[in-house]
C-alpha atoms as a PDB file:
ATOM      1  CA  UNK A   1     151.373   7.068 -51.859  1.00  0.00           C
ATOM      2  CA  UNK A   2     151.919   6.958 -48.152  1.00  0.00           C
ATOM      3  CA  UNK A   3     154.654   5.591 -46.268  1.00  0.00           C
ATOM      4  CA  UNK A   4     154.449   3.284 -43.001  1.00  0.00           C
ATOM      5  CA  UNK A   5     156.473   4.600 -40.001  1.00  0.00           C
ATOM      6  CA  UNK A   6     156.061   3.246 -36.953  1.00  0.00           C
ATOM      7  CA  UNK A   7     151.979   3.053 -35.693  1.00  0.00           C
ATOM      8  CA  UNK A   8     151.562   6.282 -37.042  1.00  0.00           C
ATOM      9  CA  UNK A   9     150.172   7.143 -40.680  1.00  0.00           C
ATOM     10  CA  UNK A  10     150.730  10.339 -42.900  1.00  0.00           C
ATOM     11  CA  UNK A  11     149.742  12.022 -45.772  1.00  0.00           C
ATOM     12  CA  UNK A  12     152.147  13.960 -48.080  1.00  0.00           C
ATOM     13  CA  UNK A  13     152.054  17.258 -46.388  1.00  0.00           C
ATOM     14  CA  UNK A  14     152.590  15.505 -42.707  1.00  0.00           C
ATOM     15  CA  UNK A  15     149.120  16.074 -40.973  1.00  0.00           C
ATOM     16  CA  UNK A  16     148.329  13.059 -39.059  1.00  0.00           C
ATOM     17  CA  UNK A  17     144.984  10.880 -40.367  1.00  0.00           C
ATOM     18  CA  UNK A  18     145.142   7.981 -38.326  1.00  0.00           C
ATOM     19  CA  UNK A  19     146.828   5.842 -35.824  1.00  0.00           C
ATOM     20  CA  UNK A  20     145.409   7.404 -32.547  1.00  0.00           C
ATOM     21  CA  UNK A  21     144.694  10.728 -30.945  1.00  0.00           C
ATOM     22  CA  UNK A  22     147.717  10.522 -28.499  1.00  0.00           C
ATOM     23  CA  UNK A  23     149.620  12.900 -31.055  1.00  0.00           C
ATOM     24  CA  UNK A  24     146.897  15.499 -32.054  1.00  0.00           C
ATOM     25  CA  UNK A  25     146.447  18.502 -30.540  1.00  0.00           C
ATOM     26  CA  UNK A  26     142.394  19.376 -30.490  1.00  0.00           C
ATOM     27  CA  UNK A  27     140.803  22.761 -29.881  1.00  0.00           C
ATOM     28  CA  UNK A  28     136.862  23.493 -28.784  1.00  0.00           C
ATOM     29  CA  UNK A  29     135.557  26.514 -30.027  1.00  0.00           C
ATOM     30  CA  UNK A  30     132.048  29.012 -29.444  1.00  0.00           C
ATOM     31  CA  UNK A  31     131.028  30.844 -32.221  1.00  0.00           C
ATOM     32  CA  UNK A  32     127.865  32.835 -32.361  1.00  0.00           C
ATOM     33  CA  UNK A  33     125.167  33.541 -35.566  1.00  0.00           C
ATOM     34  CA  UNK A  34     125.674  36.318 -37.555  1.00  0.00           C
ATOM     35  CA  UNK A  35     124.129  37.346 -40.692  1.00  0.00           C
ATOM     36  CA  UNK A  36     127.284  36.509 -42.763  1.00  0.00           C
ATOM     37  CA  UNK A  37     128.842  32.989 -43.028  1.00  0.00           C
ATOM     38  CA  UNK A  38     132.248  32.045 -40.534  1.00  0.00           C
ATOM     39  CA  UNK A  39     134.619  29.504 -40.928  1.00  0.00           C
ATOM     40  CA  UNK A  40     135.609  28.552 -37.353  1.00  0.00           C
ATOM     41  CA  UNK A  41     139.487  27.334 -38.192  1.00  0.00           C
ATOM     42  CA  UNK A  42     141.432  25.911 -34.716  1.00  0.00           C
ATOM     43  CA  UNK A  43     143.947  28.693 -33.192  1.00  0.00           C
ATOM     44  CA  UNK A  44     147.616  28.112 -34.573  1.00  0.00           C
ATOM     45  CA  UNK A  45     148.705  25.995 -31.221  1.00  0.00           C
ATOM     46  CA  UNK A  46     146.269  23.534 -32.285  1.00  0.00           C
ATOM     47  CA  UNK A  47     146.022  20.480 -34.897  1.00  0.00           C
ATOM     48  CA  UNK A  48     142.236  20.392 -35.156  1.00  0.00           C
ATOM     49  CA  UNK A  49     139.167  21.354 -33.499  1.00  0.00           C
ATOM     50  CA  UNK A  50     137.222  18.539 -31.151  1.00  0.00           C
ATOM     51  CA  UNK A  51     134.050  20.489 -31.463  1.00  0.00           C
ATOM     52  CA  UNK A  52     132.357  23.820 -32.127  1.00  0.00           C
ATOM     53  CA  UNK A  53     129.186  24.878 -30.262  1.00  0.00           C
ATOM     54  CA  UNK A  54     127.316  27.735 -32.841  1.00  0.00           C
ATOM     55  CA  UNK A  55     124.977  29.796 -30.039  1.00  0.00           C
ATOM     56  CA  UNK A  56     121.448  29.893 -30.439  1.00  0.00           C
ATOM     57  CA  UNK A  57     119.926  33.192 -32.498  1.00  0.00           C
ATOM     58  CA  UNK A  58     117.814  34.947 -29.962  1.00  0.00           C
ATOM     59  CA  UNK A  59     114.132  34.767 -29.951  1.00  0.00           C
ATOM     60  CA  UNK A  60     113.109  38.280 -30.395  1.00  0.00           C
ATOM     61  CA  UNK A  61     115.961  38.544 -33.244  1.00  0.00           C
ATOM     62  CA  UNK A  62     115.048  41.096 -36.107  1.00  0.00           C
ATOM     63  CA  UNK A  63     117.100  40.339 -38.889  1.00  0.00           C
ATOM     64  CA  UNK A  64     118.604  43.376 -40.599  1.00  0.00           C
ATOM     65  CA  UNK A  65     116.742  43.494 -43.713  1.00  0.00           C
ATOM     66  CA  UNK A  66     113.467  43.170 -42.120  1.00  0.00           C
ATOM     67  CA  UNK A  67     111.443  45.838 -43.242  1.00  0.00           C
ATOM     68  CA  UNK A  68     111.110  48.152 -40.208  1.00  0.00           C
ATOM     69  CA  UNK A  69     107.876  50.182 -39.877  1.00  0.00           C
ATOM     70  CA  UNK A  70     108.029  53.524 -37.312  1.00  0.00           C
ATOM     71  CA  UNK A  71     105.468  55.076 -35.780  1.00  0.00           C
ATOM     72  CA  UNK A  72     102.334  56.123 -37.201  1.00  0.00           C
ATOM     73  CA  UNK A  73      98.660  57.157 -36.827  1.00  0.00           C
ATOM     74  CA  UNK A  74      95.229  56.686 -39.150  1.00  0.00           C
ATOM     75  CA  UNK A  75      92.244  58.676 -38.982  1.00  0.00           C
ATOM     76  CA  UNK A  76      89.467  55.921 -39.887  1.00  0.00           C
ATOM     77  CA  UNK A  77      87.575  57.296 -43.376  1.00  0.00           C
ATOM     78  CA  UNK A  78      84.965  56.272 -45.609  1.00  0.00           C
ATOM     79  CA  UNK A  79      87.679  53.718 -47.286  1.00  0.00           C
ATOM     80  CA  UNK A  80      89.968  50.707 -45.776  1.00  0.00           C
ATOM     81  CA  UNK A  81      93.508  51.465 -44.329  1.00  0.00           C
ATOM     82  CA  UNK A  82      95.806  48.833 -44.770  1.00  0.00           C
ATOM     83  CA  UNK A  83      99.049  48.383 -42.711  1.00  0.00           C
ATOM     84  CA  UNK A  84     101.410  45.407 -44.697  1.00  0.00           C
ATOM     85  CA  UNK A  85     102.301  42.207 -43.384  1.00  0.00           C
ATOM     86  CA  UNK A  86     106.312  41.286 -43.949  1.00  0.00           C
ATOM     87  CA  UNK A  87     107.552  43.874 -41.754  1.00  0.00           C
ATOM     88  CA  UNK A  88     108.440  44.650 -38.413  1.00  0.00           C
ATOM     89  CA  UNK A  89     106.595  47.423 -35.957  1.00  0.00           C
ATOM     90  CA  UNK A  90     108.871  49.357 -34.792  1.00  0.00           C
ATOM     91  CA  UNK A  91     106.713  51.698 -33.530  1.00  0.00           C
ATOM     92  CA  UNK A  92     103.598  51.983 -32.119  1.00  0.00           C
ATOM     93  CA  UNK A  93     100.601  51.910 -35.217  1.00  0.00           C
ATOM     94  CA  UNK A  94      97.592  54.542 -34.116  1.00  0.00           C
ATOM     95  CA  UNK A  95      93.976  53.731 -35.084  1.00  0.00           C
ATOM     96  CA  UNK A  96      92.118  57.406 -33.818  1.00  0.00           C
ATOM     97  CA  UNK A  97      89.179  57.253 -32.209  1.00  0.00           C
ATOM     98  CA  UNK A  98      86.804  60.264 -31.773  1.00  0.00           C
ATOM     99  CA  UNK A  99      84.187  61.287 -28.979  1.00  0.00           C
ATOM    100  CA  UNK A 100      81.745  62.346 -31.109  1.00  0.00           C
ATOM    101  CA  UNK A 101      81.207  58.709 -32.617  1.00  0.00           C
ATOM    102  CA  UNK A 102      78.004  58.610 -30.550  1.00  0.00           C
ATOM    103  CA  UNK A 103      74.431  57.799 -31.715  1.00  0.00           C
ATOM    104  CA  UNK A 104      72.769  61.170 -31.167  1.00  0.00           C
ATOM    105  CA  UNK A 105      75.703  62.445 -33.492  1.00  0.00           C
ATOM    106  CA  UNK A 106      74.762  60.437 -36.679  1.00  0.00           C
ATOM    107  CA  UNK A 107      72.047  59.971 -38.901  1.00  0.00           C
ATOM    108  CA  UNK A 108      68.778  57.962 -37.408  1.00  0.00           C
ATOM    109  CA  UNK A 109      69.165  54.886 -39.331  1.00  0.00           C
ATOM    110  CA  UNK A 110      72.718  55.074 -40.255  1.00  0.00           C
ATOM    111  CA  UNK A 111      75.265  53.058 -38.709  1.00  0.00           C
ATOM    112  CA  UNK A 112      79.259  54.108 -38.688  1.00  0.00           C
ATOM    113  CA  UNK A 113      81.100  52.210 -37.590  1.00  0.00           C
ATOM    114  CA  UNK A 114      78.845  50.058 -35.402  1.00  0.00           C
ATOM    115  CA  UNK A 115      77.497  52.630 -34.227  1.00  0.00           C
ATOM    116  CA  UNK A 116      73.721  53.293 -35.350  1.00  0.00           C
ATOM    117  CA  UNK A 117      72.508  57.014 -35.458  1.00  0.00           C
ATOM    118  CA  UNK A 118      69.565  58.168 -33.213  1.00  0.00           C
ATOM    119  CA  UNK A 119      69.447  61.885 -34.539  1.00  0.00           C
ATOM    120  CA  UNK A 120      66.157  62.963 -36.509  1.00  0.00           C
ATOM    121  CA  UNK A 121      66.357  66.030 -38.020  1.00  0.00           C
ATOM    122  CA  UNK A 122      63.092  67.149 -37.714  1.00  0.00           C
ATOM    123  CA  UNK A 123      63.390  67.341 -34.015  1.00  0.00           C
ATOM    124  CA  UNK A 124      67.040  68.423 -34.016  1.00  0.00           C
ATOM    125  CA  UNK A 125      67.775  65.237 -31.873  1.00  0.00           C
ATOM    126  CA  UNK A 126      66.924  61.918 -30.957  1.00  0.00           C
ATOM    127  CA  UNK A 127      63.301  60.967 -29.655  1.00  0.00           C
ATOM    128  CA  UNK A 128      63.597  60.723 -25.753  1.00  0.00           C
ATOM    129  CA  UNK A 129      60.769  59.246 -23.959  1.00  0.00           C
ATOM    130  CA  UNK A 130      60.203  60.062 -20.226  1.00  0.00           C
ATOM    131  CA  UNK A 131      59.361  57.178 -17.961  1.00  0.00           C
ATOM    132  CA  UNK A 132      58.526  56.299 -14.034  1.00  0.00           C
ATOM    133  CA  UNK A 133      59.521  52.721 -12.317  1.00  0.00           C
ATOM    134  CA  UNK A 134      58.059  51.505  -8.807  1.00  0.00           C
ATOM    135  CA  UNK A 135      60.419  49.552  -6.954  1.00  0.00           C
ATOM    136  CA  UNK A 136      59.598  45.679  -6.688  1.00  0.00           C
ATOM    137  CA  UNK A 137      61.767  42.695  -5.069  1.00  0.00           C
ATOM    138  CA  UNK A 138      62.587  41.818  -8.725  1.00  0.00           C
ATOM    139  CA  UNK A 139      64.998  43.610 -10.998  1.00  0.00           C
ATOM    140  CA  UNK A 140      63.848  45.427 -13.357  1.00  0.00           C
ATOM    141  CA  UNK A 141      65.679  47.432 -16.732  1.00  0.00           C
ATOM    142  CA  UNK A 142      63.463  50.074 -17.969  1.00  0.00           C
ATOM    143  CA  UNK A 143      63.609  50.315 -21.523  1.00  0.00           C
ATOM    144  CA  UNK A 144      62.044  53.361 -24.010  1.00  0.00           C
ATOM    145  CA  UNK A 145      58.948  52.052 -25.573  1.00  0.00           C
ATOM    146  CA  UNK A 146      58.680  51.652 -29.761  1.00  0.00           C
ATOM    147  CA  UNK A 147      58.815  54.829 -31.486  1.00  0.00           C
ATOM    148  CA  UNK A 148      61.707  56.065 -28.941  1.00  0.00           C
ATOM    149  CA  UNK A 149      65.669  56.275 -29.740  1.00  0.00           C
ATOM    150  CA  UNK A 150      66.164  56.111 -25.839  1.00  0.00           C
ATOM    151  CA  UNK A 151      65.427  57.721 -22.441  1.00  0.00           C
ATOM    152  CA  UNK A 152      65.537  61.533 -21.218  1.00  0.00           C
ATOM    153  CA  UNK A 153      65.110  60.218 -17.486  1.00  0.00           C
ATOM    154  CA  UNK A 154      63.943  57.579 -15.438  1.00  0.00           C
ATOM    155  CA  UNK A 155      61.909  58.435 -12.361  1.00  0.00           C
ATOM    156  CA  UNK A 156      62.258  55.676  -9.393  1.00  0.00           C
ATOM    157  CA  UNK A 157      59.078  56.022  -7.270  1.00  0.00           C
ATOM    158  CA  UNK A 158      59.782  56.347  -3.579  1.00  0.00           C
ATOM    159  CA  UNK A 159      59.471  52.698  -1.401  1.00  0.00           C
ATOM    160  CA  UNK A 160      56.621  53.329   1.147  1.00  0.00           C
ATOM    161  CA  UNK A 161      57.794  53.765   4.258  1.00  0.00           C
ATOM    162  CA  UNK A 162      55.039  51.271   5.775  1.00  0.00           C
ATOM    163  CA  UNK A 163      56.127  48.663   3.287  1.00  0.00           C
ATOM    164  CA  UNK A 164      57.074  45.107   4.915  1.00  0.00           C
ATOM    165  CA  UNK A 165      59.279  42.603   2.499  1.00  0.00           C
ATOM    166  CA  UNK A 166      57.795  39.287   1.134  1.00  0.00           C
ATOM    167  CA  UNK A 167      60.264  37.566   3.096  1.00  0.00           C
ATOM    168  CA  UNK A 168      59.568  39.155   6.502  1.00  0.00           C
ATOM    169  CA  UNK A 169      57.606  36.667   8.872  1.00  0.00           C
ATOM    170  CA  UNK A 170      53.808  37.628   9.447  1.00  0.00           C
ATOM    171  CA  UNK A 171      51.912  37.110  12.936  1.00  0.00           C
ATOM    172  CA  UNK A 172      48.096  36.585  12.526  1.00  0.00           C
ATOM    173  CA  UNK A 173      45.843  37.954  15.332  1.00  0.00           C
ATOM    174  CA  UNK A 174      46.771  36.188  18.388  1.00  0.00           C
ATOM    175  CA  UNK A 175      44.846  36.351  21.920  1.00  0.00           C
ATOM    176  CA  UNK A 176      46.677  35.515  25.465  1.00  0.00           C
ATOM    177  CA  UNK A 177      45.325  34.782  28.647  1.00  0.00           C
ATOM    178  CA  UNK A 178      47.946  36.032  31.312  1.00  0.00           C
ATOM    179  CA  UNK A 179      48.963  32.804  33.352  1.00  0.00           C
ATOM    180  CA  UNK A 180      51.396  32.636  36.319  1.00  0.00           C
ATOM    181  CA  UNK A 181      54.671  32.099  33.685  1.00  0.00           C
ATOM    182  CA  UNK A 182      55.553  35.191  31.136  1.00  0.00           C
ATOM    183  CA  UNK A 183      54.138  34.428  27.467  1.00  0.00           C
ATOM    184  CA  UNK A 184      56.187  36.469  24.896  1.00  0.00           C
ATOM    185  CA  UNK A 185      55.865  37.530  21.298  1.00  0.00           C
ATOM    186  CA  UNK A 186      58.816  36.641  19.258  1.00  0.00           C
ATOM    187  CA  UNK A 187      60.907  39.531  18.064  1.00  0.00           C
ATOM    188  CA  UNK A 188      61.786  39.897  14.139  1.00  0.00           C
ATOM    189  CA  UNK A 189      58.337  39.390  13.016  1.00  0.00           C
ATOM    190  CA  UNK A 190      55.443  41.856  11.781  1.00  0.00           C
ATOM    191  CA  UNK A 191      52.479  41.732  13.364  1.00  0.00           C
ATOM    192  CA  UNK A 192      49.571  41.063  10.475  1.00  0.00           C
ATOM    193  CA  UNK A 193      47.039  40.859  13.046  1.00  0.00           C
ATOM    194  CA  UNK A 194      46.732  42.366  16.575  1.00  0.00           C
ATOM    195  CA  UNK A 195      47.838  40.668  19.631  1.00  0.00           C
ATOM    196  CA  UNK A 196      45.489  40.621  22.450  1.00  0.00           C
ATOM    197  CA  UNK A 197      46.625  40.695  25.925  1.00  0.00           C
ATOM    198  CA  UNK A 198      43.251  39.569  27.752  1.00  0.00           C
ATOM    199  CA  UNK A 199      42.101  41.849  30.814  1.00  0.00           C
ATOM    200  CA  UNK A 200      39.724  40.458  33.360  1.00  0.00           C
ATOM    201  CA  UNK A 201      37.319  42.785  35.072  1.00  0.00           C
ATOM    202  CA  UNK A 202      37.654  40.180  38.622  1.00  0.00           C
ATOM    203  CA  UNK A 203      40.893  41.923  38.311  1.00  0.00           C
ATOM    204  CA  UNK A 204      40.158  44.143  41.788  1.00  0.00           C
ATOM    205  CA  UNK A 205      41.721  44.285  44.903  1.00  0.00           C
ATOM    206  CA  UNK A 206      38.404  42.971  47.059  1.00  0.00           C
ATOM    207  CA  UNK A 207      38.998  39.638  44.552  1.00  0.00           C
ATOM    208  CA  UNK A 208      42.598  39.180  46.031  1.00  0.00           C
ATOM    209  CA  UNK A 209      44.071  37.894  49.153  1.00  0.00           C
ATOM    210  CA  UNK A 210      44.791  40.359  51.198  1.00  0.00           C
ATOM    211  CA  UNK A 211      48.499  41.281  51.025  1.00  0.00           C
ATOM    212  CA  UNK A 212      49.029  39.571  47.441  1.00  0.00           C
ATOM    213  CA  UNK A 213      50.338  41.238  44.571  1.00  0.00           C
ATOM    214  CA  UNK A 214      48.655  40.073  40.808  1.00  0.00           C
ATOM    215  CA  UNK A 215      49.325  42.201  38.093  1.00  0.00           C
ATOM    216  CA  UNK A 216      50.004  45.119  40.450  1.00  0.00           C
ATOM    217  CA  UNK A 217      46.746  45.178  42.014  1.00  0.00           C
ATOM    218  CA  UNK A 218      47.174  44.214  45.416  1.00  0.00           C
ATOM    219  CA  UNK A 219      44.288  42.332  47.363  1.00  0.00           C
ATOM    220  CA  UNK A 220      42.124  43.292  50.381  1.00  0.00           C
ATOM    221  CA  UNK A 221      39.511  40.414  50.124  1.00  0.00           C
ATOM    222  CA  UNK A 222      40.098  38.381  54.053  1.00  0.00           C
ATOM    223  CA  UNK A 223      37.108  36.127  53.271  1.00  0.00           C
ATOM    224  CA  UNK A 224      34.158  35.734  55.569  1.00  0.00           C
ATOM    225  CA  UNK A 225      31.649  38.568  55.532  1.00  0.00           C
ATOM    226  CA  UNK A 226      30.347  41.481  57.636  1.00  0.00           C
ATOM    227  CA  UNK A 227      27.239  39.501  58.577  1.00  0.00           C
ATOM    228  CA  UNK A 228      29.062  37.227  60.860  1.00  0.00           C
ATOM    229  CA  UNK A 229      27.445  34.492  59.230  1.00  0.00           C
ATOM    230  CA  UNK A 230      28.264  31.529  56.909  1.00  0.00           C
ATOM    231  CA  UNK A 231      29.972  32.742  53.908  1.00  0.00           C
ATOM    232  CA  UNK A 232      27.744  30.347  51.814  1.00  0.00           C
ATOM    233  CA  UNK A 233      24.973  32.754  52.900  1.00  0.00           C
ATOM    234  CA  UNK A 234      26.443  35.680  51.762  1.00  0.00           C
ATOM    235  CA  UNK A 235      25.383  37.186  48.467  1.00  0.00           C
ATOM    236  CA  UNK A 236      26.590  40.113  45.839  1.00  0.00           C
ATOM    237  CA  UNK A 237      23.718  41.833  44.293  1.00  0.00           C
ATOM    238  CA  UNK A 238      24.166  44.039  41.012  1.00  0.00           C
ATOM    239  CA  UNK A 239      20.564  45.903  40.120  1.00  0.00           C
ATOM    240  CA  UNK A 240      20.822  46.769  36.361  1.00  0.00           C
ATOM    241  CA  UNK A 241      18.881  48.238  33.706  1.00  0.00           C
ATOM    242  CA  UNK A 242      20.752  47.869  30.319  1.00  0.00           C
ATOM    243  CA  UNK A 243      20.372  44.858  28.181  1.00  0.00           C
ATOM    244  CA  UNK A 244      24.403  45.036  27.694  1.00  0.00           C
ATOM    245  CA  UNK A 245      25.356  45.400  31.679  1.00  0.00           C
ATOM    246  CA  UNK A 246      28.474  45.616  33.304  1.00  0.00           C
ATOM    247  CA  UNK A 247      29.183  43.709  36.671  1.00  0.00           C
ATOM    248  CA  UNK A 248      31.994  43.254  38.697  1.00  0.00           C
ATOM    249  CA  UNK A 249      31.317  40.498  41.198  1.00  0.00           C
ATOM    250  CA  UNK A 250      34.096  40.602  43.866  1.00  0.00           C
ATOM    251  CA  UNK A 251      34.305  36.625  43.817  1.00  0.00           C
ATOM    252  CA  UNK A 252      34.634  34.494  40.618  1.00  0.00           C
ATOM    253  CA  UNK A 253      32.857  31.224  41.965  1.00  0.00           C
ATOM    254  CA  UNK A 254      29.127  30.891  42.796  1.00  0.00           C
ATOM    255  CA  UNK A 255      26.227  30.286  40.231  1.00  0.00           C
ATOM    256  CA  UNK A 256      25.316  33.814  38.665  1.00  0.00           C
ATOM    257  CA  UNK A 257      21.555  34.114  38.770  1.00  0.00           C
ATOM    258  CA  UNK A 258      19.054  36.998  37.589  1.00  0.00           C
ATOM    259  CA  UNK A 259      15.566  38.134  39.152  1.00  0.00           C
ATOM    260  CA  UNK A 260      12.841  41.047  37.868  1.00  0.00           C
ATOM    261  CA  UNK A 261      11.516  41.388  34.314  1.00  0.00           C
ATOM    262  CA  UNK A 262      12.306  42.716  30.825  1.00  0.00           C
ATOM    263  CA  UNK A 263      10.526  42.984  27.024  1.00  0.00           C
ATOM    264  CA  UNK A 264      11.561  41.106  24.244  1.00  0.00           C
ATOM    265  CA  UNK A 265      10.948  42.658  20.599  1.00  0.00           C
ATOM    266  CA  UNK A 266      10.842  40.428  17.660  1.00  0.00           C
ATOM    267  CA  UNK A 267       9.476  40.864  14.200  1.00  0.00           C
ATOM    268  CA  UNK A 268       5.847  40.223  13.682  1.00  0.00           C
ATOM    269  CA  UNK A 269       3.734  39.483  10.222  1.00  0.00           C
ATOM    270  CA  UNK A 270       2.999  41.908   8.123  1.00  0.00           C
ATOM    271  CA  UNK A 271       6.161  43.955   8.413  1.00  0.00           C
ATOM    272  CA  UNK A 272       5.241  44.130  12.084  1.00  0.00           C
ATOM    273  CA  UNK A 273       6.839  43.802  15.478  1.00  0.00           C
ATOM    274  CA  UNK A 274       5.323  42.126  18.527  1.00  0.00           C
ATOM    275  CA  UNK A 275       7.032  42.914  22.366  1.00  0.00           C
ATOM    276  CA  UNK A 276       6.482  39.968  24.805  1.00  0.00           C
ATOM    277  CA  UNK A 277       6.749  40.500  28.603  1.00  0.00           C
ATOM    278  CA  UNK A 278       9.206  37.827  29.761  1.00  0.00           C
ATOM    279  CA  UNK A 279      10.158  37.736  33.938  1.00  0.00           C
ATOM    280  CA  UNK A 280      14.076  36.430  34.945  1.00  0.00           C
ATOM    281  CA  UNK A 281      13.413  33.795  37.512  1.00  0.00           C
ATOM    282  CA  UNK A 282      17.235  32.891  38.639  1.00  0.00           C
ATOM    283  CA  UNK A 283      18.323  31.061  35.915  1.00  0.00           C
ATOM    284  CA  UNK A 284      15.745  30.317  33.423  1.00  0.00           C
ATOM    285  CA  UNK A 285      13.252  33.310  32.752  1.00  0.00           C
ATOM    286  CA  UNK A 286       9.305  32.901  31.420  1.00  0.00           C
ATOM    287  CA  UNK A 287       7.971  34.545  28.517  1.00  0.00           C
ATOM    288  CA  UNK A 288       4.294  36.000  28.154  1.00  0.00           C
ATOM    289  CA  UNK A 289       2.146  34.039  25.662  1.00  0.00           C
ATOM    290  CA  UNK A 290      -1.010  34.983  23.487  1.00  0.00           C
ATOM    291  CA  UNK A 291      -2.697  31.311  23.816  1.00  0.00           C
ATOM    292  CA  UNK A 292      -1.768  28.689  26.523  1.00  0.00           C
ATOM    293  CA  UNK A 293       0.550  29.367  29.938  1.00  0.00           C
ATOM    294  CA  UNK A 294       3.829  31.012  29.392  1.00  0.00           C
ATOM    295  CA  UNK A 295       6.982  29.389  28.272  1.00  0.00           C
ATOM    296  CA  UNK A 296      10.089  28.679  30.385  1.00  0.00           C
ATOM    297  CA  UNK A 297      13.586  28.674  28.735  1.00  0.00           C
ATOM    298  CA  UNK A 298      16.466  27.982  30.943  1.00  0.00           C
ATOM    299  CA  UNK A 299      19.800  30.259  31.073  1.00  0.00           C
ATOM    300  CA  UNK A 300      23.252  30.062  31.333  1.00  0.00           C
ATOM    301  CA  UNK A 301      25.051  33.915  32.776  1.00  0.00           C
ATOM    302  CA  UNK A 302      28.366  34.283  33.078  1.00  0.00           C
ATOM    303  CA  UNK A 303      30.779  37.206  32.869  1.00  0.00           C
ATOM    304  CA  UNK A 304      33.350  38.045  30.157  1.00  0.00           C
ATOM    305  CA  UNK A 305      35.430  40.837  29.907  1.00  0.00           C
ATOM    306  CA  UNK A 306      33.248  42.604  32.955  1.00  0.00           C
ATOM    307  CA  UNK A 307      29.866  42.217  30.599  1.00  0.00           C
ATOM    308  CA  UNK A 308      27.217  40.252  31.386  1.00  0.00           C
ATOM    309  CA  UNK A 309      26.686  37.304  28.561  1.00  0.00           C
ATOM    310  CA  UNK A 310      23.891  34.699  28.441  1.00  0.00           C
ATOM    311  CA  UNK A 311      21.010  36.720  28.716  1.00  0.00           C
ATOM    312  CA  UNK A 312      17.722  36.376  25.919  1.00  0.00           C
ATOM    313  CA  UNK A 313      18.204  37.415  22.362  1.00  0.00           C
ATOM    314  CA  UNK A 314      16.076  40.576  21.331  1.00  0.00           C
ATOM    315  CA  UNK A 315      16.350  41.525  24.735  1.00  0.00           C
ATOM    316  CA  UNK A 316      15.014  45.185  24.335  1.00  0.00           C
ATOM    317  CA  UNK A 317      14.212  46.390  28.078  1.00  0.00           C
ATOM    318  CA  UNK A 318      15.558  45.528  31.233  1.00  0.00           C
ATOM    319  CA  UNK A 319      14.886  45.880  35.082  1.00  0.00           C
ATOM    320  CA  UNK A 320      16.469  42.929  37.752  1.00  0.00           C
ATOM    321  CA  UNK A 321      18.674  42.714  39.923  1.00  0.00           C
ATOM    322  CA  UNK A 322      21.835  40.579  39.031  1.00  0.00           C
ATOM    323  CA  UNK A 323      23.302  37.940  42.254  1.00  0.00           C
ATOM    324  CA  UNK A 324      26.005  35.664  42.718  1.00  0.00           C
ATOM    325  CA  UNK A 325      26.132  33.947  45.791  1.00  0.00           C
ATOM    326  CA  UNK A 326      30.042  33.713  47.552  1.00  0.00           C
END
């Protein structure tokens, strides 16, 4: 039965219950886990406790009667090896390996331990197979053919040394004509083809000014001629006698004409061949007939590469003399 003094209540031993916190002396206290129970009480200078913070256990806490497991090491065998759950490592747990777990060490057939066995007894080893590989712009794995366990060696054949990659850009034949600017074949390239630089055989110094400088050949030509008279009188003369001539006029302008006479071979019937008499007659030339006058066929000489072109088909003999008027 309790007794009302003042705004204060108490109970029969005097410890205050109610009426305000103005006459109570509280305590906070820190008390950390352990593995047997605590009774956190307020220290004697205090009436109660306000609060009690309890610590947190630490993560990597291993409670005392964990079971505890030391170090130890297994050598794998033909059964299982088992190492308990429930318990703590303490130690570091060894699985051995072994060097000899290699294919040519086991059994042809057999597998241990993922590994499958290559060795035949008969041969006293596996069954190597020798192989050769020629290099390409693709990869390539080279691989022992059925029959083989794997490779004894793998010889690369040697890249040519005249070989040019797919990728590398190609230059057909080209011809140029030299001009009064430079022409000039790009760099980085492989030639497929051969690139002509054209020559000219007008290319002299009596076809030059006098004084100028082409292609290093410096002229002497000072126009006119030795006759004194009018240069359109003047004339070069070439006298040939092969059906393929060369000729180096000393001007390139004026009509190129051809006088004297020649034979022409063609095949006749009868697995025969028949030689006609034809005579050059400036620029057409006249060939001998058997019936009826002889036939005129015009022609059209010029000069390339210091040869003279235009001249009869089947030409087979040859004696004129060759003019170009300057």
């Amino acid at each position: 039965m309790g007794v009302y003094l003042g705004s204060n209540a108490v109970d029969m031993q005097g410890g205050f219950v109610s009426g305000g916190s103005s006459g109570v002396k509280l305590q906070s206290k820190t008390v950390t886990p352990s593995e047997n129970t605590q009774t956190v009480n307020p220290d004697s200078s205090y009436d109660a406790l306000s609060s009690v913070t309890v610590e947190a256990i630490s993560n990597t806490y291993i409670g005392s009667s964990v079971t505890k497991k030391s170090a130890a090491t297994y050598t794998p065998g033909t059964s299982n090896q088992s190492i308990a759950s429930g318990q703590y490592l303490s130690g570091a747990q060894t699985i051995k390996g072994d060097s000899n777990l290699i294919a040519s060490n086991i059994k042809k057939g057999v597998t241990i331990f993922n590994v499958t066995g290559s060795y035949n007894e008969a041969t006293g080893g596996p069954t190597l197979q020798s192989k050769a590989v020629s290099p390409s712009e693709s990869t390539q794995t080279v691989s022992p053919d059925n029959g083989y366990d794997g490779l004894s060696k793998v010889t690369v054949n040697a890249i040519s040394s005249t070989y040019v990659g797919s990728d590398v850009t190609k230059k057909s034949a080209a011809t140029y004509t030299p001009k009064t600017t430079d022409q000039s074949i790009a760099s980085g390239q492989y030639l497929s083809g051969t690139q002509t630089i054209k020559g000219d055989a007008n290319l002299v110094a009596g076809n030059i000014k006098s004084g100028v400088n082409i292609f290093g050949v410096t002229g002497t030509y000072a126009g006119g001629g030795s006759s004194g008279g009018n240069g359109n009188n003047n004339v070069e003369a070439y006298a040939i006698t092969d059906t393929n001539p060369s000729v180096s006029f000393k001007t390139a302008s004026g009509t190129i004409k051809i006088w004297g006479y020649g034979t022409i071979t063609s095949s006749g019937g009868w697995g025969g061949q028949t030689t006609s008499l034809v005579a050059f007659e400036g620029d057409k030339y006249h060939k001998s007939a058997i019936y009826g006058g002889p036939s005129s066929t015009n022609l059209s000489l010029s000069i390339s590469n210091g040869k003279l072109t235009g001249l009869p088909s089947g030409l087979s003999a040859i004696s004129a003399i060759v003019t170009r008027g300057i």
